[in-house]
C-alpha atoms as a PDB file:
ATOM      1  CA  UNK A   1     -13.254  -7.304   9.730  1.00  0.00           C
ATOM      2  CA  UNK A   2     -12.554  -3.801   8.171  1.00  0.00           C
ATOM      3  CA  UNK A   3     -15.293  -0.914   8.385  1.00  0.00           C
ATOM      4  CA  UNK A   4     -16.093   0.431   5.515  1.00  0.00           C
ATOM      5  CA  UNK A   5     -17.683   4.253   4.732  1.00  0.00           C
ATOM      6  CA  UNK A   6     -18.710   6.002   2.188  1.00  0.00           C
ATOM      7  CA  UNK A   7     -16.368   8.841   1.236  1.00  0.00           C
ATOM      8  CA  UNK A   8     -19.287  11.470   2.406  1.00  0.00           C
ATOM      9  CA  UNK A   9     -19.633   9.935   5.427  1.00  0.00           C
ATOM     10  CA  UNK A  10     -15.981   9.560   6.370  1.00  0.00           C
ATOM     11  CA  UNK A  11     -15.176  13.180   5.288  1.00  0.00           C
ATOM     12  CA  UNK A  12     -17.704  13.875   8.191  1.00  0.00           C
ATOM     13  CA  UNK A  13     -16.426  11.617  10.491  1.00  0.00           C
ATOM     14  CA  UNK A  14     -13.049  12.206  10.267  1.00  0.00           C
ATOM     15  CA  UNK A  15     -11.851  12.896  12.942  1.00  0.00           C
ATOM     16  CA  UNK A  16     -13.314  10.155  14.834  1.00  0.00           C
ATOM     17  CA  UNK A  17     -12.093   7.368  12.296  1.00  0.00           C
ATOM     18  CA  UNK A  18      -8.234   8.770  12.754  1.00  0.00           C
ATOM     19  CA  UNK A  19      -8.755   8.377  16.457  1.00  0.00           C
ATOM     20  CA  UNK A  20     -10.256   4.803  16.178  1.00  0.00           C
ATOM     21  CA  UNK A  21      -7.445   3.771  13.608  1.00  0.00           C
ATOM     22  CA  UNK A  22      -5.086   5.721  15.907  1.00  0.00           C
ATOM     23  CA  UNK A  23      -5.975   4.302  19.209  1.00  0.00           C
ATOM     24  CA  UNK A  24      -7.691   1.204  18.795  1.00  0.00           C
ATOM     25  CA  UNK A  25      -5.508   0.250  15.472  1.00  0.00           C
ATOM     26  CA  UNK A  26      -8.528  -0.796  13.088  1.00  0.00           C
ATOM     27  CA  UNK A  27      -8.443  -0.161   9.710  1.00  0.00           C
ATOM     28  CA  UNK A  28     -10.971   2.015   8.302  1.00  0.00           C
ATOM     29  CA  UNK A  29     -11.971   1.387   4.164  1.00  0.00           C
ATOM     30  CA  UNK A  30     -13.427   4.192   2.253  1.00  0.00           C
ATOM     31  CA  UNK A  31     -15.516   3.606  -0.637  1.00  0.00           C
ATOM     32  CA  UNK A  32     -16.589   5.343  -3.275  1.00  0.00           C
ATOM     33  CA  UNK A  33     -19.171   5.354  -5.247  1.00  0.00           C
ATOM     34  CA  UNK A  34     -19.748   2.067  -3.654  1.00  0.00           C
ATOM     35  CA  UNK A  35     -15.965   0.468  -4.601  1.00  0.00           C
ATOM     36  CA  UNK A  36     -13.339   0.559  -2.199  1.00  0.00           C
ATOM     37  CA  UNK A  37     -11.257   3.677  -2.651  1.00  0.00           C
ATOM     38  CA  UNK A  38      -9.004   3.802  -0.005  1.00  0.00           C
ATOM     39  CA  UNK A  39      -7.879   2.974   3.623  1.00  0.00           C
ATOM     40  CA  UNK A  40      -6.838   4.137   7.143  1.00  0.00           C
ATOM     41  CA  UNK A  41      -4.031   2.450   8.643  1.00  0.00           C
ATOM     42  CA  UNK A  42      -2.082   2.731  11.573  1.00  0.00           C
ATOM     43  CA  UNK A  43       1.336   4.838  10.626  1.00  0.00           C
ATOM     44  CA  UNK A  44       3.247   1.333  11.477  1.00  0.00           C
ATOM     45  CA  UNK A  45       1.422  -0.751   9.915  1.00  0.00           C
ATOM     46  CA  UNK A  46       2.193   1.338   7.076  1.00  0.00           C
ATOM     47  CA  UNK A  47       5.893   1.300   8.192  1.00  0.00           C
ATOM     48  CA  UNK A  48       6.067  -1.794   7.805  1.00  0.00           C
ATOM     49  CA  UNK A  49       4.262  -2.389   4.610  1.00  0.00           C
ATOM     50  CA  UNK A  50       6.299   0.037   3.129  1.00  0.00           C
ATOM     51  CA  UNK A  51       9.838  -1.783   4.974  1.00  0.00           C
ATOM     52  CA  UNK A  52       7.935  -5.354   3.034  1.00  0.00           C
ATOM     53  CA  UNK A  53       8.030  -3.433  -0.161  1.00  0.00           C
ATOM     54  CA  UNK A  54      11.578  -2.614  -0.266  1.00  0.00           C
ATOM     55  CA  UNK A  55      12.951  -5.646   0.821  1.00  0.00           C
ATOM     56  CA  UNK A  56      10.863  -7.371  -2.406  1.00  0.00           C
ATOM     57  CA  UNK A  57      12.642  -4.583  -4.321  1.00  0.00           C
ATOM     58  CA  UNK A  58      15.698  -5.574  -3.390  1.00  0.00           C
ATOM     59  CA  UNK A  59      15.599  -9.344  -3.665  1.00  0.00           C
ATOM     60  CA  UNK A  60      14.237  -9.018  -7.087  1.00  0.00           C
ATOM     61  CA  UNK A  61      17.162  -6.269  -7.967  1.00  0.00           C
ATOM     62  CA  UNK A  62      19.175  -9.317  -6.189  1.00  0.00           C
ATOM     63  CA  UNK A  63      17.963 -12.225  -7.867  1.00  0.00           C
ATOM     64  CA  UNK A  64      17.724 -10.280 -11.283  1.00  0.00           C
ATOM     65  CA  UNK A  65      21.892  -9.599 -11.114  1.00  0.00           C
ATOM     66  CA  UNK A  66      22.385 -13.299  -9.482  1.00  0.00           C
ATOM     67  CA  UNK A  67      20.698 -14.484 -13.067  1.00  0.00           C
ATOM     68  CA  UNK A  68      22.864 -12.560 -15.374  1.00  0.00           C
ATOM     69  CA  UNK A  69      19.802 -10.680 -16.211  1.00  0.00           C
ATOM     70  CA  UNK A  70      19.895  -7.280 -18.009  1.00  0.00           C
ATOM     71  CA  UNK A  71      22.182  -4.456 -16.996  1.00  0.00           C
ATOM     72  CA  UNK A  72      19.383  -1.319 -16.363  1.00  0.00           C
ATOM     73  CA  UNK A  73      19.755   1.804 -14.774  1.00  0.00           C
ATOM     74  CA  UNK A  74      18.620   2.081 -11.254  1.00  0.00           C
ATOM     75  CA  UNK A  75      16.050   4.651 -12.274  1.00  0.00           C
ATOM     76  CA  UNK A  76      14.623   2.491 -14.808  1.00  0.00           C
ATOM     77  CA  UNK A  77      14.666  -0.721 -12.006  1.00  0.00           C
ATOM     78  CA  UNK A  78      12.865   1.399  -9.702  1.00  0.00           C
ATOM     79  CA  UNK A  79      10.003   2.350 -12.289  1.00  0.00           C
ATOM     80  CA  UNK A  80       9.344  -1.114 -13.117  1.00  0.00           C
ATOM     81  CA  UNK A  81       9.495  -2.054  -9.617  1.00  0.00           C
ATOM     82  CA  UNK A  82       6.607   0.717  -9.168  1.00  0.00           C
ATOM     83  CA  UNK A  83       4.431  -0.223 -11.875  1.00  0.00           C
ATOM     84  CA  UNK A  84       4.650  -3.867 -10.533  1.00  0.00           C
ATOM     85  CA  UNK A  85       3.231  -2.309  -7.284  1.00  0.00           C
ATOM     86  CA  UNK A  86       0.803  -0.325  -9.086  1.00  0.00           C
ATOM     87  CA  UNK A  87      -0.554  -3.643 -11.061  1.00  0.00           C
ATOM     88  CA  UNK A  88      -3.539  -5.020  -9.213  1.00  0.00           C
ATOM     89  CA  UNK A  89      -2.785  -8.856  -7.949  1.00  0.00           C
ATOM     90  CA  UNK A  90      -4.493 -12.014  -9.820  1.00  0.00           C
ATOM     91  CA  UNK A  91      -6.812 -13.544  -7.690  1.00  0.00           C
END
């Protein structure tokens, strides 16, 4: 389970949380005003969710030209393809 700290109390303890998601790859959640704000991950786990991301890009780029769908400009792909990511998931 993920630890999660105030933003106060992580700006103190910063340096000790990078070590601990560093070393002992946990993953550290910062809230804020009591609402998770953000989170420390391990630079590969954040390789790879990043190397997840652009493969999804691409097989939707894929399946959208496989269906004869719209011709758009890469540029204008790649901003829908962001605010997709930026769109919080249904639960």
């Amino acid at each position: 389970m993920d630890e999660t700290y105030p933003l106060v109390q992580a700006r103190n303890e910063l340096g000790q949380l990078v070590n601990r998601v560093r070393h002992g790859h946990e993953t550290i959640v910062i809230s804020d005003y009591g609402r998770p704000a953000a989170a420390l991950i391990p630079v590969d786990e954040l390789a790879e969710l990043r190397r997840l991301r652009d493969e999804a890009d691409l097989a939707e780029a894929q399946r959208r030209k496989n269906t004869g769908g719209p011709v758009i400009t890469h540029e204008a792909l790649m901003a829908e393809l962001e605010a997709d990511d930026d769109t919080p998931a249904a639960s």
